[in-house]
PDB file of N, CA and C in Angstrom:
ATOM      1  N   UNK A   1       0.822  -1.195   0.000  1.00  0.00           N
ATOM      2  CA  UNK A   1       0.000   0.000   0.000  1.00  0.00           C
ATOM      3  C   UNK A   1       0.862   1.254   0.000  1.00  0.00           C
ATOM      4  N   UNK A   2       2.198   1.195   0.572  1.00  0.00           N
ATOM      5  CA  UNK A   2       2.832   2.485   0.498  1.00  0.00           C
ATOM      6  C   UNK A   2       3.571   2.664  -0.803  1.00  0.00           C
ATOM      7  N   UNK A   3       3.873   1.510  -1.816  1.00  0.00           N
ATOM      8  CA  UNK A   3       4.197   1.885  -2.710  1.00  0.00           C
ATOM      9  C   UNK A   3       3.597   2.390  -3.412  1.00  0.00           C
ATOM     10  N   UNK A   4       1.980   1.909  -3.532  1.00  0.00           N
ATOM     11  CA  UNK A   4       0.989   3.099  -4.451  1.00  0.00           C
ATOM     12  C   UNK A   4       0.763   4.433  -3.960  1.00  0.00           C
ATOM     13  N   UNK A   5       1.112   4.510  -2.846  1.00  0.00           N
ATOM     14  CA  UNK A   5       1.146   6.131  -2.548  1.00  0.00           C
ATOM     15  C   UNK A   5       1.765   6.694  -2.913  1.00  0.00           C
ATOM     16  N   UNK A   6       3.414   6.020  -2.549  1.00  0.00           N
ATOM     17  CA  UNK A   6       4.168   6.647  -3.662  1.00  0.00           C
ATOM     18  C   UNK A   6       4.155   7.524  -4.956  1.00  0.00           C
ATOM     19  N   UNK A   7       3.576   6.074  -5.701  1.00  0.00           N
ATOM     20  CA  UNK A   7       3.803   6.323  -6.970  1.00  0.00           C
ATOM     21  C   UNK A   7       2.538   7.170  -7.751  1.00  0.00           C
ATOM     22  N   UNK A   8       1.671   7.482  -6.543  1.00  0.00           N
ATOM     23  CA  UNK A   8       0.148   8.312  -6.872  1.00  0.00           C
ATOM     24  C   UNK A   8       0.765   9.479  -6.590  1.00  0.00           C
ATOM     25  N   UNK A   9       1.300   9.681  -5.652  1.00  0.00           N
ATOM     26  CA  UNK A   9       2.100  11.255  -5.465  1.00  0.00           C
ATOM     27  C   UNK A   9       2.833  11.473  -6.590  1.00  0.00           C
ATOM     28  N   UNK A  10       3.822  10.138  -6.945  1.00  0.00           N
ATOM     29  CA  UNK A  10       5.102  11.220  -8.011  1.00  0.00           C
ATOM     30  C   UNK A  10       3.998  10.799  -9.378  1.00  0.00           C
ATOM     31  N   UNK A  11       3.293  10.579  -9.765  1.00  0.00           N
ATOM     32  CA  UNK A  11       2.437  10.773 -10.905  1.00  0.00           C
ATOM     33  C   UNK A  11       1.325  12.317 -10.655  1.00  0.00           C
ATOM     34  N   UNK A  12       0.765  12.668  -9.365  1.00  0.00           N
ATOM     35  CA  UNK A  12       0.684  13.896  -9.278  1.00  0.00           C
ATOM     36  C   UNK A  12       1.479  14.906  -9.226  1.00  0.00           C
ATOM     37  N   UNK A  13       2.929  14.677  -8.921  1.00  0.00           N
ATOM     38  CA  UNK A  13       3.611  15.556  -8.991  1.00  0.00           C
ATOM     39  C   UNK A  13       4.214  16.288 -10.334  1.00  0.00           C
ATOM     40  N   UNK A  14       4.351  15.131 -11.198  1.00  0.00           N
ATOM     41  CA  UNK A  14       4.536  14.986 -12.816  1.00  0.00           C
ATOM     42  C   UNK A  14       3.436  15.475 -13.452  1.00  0.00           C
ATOM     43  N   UNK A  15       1.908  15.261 -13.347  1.00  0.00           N
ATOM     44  CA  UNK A  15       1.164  15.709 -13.603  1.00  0.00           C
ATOM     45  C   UNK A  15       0.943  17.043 -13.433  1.00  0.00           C
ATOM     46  N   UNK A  16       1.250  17.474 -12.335  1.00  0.00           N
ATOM     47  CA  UNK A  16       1.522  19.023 -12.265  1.00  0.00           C
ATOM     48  C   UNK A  16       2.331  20.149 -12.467  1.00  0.00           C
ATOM     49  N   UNK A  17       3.389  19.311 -13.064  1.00  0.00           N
ATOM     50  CA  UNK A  17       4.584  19.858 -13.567  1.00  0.00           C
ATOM     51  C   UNK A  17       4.391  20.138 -14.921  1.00  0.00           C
ATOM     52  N   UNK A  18       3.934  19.074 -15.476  1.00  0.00           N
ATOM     53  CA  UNK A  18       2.669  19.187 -16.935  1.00  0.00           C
ATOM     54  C   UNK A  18       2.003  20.459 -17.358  1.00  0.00           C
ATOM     55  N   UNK A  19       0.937  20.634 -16.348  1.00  0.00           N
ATOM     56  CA  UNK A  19       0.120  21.397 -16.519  1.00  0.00           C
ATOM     57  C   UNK A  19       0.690  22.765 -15.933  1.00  0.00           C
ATOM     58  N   UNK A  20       2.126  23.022 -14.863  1.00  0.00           N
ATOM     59  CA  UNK A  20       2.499  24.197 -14.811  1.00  0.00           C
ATOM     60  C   UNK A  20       3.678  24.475 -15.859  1.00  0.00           C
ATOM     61  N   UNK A  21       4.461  23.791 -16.967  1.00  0.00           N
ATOM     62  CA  UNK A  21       4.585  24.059 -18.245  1.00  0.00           C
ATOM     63  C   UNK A  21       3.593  24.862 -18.877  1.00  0.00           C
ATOM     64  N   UNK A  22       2.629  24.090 -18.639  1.00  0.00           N
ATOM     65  CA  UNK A  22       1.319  24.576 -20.014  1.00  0.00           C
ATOM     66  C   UNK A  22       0.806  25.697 -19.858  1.00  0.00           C
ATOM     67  N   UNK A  23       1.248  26.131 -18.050  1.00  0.00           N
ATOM     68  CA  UNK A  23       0.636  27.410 -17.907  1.00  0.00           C
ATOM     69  C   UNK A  23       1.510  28.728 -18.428  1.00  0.00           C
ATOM     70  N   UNK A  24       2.749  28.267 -17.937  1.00  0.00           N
ATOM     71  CA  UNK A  24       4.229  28.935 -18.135  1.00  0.00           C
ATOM     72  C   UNK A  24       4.176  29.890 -19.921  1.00  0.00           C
ATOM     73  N   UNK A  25       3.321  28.693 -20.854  1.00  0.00           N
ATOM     74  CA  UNK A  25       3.398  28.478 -22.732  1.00  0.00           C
ATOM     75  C   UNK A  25       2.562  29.736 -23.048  1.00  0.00           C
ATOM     76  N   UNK A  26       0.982  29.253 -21.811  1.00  0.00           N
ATOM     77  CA  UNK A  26       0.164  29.990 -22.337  1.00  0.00           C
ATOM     78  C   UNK A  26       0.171  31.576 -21.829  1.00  0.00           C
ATOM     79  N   UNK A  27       1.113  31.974 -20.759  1.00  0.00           N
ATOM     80  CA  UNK A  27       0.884  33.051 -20.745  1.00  0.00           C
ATOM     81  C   UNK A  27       2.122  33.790 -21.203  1.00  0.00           C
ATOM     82  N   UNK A  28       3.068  33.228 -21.761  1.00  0.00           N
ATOM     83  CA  UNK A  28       4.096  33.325 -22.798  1.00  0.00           C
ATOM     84  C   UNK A  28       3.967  33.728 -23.983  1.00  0.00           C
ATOM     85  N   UNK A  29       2.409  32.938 -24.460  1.00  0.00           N
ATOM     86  CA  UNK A  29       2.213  33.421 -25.821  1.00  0.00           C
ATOM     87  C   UNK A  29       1.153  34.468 -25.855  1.00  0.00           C
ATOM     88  N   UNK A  30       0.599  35.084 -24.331  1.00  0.00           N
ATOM     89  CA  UNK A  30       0.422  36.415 -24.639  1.00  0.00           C
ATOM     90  C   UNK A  30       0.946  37.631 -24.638  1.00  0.00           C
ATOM     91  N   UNK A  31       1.817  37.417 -24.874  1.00  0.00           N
ATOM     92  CA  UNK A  31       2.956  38.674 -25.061  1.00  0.00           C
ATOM     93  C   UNK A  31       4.046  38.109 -26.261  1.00  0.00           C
ATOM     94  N   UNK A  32       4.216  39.170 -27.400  1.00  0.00           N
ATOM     95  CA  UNK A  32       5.107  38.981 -28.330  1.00  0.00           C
ATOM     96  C   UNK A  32       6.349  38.897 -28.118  1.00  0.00           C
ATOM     97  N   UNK A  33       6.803  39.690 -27.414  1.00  0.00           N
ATOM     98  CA  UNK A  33       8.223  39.032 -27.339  1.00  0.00           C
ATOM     99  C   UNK A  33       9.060  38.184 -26.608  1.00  0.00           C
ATOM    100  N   UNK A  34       7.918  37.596 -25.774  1.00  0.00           N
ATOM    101  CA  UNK A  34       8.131  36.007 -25.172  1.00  0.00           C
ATOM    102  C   UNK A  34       9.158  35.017 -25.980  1.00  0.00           C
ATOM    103  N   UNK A  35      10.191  34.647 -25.484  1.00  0.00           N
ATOM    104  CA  UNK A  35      11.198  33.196 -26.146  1.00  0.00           C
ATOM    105  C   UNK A  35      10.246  32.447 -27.057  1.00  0.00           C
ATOM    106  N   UNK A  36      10.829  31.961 -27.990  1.00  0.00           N
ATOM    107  CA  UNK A  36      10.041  31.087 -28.807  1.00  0.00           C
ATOM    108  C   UNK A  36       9.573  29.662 -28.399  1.00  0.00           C
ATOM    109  N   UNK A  37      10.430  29.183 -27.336  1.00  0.00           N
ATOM    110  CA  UNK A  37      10.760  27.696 -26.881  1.00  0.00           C
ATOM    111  C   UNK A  37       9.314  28.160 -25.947  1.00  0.00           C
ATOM    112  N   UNK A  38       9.084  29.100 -25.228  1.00  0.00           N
ATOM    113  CA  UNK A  38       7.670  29.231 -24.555  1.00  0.00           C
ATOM    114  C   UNK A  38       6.674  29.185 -25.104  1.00  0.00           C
ATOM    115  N   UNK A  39       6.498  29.891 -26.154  1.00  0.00           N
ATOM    116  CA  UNK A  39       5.471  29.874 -27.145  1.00  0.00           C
ATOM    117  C   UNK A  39       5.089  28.945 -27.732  1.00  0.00           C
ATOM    118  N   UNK A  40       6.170  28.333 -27.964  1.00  0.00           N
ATOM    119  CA  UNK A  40       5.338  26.498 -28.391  1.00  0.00           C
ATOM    120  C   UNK A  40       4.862  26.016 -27.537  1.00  0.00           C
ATOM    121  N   UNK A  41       5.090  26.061 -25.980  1.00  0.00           N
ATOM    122  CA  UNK A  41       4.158  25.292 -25.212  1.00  0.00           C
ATOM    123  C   UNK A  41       2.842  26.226 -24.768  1.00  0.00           C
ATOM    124  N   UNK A  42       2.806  27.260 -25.507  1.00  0.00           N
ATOM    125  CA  UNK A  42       1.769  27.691 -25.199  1.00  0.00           C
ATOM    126  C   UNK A  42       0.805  27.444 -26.873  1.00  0.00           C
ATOM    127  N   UNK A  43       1.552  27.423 -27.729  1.00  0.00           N
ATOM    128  CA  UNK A  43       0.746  26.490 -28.902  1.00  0.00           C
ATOM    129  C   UNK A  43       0.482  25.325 -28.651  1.00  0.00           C
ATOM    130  N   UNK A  44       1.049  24.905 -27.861  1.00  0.00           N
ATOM    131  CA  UNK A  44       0.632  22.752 -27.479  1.00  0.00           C
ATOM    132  C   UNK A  44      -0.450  23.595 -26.645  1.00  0.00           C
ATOM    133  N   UNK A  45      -0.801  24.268 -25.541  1.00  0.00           N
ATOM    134  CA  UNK A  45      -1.291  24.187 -25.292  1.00  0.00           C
ATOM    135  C   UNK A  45      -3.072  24.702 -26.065  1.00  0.00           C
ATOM    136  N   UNK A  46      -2.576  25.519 -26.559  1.00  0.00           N
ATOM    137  CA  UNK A  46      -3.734  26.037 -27.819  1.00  0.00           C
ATOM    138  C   UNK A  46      -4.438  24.904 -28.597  1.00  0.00           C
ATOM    139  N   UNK A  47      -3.573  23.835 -28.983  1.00  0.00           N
ATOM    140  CA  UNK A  47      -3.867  22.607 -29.427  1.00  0.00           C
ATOM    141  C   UNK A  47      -4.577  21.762 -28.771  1.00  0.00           C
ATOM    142  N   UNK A  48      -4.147  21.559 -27.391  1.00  0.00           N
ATOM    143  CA  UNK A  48      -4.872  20.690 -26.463  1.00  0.00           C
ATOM    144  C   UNK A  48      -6.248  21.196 -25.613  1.00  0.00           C
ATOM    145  N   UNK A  49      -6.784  22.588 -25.878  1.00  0.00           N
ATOM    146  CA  UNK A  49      -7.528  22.836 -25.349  1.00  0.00           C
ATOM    147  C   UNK A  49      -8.561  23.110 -26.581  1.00  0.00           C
ATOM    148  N   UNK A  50      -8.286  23.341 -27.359  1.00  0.00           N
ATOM    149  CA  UNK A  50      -8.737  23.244 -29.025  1.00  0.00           C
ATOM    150  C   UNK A  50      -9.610  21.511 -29.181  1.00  0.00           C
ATOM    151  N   UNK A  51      -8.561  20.491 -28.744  1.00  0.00           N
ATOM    152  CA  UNK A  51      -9.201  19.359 -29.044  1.00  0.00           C
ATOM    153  C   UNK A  51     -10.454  19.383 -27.479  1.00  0.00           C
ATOM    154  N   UNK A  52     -10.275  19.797 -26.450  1.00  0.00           N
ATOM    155  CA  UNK A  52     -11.282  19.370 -25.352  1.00  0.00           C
ATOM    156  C   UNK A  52     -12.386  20.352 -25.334  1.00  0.00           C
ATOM    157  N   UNK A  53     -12.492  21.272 -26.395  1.00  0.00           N
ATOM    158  CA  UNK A  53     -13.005  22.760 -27.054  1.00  0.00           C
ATOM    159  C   UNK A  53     -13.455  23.276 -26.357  1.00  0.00           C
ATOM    160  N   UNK A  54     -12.455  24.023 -25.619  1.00  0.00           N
ATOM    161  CA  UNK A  54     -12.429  25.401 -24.655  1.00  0.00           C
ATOM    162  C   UNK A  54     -11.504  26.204 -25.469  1.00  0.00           C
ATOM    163  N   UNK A  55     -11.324  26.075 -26.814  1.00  0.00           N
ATOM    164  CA  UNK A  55     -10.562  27.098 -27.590  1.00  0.00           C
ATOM    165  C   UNK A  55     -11.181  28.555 -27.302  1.00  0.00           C
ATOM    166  N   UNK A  56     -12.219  28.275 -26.792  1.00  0.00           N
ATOM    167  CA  UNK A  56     -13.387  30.021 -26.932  1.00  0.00           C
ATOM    168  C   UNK A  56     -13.462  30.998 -25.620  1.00  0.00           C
ATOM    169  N   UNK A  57     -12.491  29.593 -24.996  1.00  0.00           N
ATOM    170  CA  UNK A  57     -11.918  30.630 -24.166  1.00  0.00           C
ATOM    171  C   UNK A  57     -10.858  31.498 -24.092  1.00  0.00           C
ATOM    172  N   UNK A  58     -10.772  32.673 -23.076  1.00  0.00           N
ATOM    173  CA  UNK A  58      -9.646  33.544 -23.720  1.00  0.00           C
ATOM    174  C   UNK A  58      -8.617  32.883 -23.024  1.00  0.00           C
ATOM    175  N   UNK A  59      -7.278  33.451 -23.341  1.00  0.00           N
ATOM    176  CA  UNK A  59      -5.800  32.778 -23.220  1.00  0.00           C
ATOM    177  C   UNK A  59      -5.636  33.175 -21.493  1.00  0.00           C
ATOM    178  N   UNK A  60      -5.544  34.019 -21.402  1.00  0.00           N
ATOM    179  CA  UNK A  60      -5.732  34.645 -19.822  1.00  0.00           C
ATOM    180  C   UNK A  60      -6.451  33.508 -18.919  1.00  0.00           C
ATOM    181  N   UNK A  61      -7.818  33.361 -19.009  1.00  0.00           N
ATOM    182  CA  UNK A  61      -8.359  32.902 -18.257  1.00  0.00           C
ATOM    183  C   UNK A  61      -8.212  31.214 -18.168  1.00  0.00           C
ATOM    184  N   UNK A  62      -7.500  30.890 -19.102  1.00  0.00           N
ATOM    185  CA  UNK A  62      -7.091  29.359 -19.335  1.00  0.00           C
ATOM    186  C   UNK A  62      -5.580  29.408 -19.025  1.00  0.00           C
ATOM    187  N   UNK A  63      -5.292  30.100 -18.611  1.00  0.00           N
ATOM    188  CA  UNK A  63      -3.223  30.262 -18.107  1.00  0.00           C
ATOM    189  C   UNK A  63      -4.075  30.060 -16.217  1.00  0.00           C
ATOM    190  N   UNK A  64      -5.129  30.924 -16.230  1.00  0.00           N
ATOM    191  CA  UNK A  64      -5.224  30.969 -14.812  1.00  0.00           C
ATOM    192  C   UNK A  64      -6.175  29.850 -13.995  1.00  0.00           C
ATOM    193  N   UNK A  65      -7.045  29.178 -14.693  1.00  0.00           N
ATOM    194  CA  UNK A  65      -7.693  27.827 -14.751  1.00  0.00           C
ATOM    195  C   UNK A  65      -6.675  26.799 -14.277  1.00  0.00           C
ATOM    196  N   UNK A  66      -5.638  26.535 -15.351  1.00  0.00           N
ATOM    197  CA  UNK A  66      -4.302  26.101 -15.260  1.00  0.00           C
ATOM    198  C   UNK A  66      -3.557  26.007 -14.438  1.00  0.00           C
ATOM    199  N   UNK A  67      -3.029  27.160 -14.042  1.00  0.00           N
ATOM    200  CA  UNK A  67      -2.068  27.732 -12.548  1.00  0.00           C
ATOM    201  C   UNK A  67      -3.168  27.030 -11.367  1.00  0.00           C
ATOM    202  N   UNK A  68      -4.452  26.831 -11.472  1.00  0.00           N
ATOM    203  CA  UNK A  68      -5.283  26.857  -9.883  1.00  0.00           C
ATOM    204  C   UNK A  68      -5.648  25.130 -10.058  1.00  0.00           C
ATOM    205  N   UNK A  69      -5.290  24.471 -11.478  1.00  0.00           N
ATOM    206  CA  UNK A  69      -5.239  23.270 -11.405  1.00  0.00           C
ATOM    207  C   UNK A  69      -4.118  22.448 -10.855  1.00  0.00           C
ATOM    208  N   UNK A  70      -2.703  23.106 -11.689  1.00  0.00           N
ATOM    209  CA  UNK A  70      -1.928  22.564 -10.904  1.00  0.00           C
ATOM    210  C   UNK A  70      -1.270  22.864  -9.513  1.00  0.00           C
ATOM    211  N   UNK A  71      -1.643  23.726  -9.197  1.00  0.00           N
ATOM    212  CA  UNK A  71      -1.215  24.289  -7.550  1.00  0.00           C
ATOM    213  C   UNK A  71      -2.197  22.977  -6.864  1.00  0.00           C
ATOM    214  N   UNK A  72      -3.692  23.016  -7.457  1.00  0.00           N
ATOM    215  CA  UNK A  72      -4.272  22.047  -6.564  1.00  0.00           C
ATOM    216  C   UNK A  72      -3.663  20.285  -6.459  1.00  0.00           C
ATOM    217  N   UNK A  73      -3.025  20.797  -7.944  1.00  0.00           N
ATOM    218  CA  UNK A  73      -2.904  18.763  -7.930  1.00  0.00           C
ATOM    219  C   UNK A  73      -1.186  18.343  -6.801  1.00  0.00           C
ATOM    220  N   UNK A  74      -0.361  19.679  -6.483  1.00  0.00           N
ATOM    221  CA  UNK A  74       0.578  19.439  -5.719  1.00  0.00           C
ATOM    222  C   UNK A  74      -0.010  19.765  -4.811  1.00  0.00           C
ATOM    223  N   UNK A  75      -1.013  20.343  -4.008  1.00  0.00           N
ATOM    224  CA  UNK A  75      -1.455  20.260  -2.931  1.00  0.00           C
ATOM    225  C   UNK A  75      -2.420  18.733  -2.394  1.00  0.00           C
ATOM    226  N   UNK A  76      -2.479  18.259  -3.317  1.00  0.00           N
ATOM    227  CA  UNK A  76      -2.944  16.887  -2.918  1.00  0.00           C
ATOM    228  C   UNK A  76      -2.026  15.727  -2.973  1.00  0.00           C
ATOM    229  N   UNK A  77      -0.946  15.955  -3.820  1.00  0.00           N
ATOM    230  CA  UNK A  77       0.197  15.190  -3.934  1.00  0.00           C
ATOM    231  C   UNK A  77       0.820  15.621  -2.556  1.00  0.00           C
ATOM    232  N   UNK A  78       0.941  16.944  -1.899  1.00  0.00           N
ATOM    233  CA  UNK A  78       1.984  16.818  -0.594  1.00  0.00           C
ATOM    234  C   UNK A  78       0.972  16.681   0.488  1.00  0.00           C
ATOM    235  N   UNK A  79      -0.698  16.208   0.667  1.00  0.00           N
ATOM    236  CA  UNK A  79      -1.211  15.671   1.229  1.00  0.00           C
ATOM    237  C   UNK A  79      -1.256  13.993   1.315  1.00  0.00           C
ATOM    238  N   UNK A  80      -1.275  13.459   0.276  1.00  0.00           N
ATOM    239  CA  UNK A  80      -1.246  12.351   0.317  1.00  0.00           C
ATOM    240  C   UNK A  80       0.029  11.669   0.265  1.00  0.00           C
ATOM    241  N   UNK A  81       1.282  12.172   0.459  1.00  0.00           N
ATOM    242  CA  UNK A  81       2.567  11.747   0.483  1.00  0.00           C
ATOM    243  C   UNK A  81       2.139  10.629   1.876  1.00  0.00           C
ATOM    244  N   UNK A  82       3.310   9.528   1.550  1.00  0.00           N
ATOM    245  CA  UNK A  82       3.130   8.907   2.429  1.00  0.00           C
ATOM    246  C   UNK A  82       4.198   9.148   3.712  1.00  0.00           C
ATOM    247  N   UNK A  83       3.467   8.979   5.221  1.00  0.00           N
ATOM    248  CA  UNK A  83       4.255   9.803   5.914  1.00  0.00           C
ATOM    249  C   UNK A  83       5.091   8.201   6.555  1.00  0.00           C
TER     250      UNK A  83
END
């Protein structure tokens, strides 16, 4: 049992590292002269929210959706760490 805790934490932790990339892309690519290497992950992310079609949402409010997803998913990952 403690190894699936483990490995449920470092898959939330990865998971949130994920999605705070994606946040990093998307609010990268609202501003032009953002690095280019950012801007593609904020085009992956344009892509991936395109296919789950929340494209109609604005870029702002999906950087900040984002940021409050993955803050939550490491706050449950350093809750459920096994002590």
């Amino acid at each position: 049992m403690r190894t699936l805790s483990w490995l449920v934490m470092v898959l939330l932790v990865l998971l949130a590292g994920a999605f705070a990339a994606l946040t990093l892309g998307t609010f990268a690519s609202l501003m032009s002269d953002s690095p280019l290497w950012l801007r593609s992950l904020g085009g992956v992310e344009a892509a991936l929210s395109g296919a789950l079609g929340t494209a109609g949402v604005p870029g702002f409010t999906r950087a900040l959706g984002l940021a409050v997803l993955s803050s939550g998913l490491l706050a449950l990952a350093a809750y459920l760490k096994p002590r």
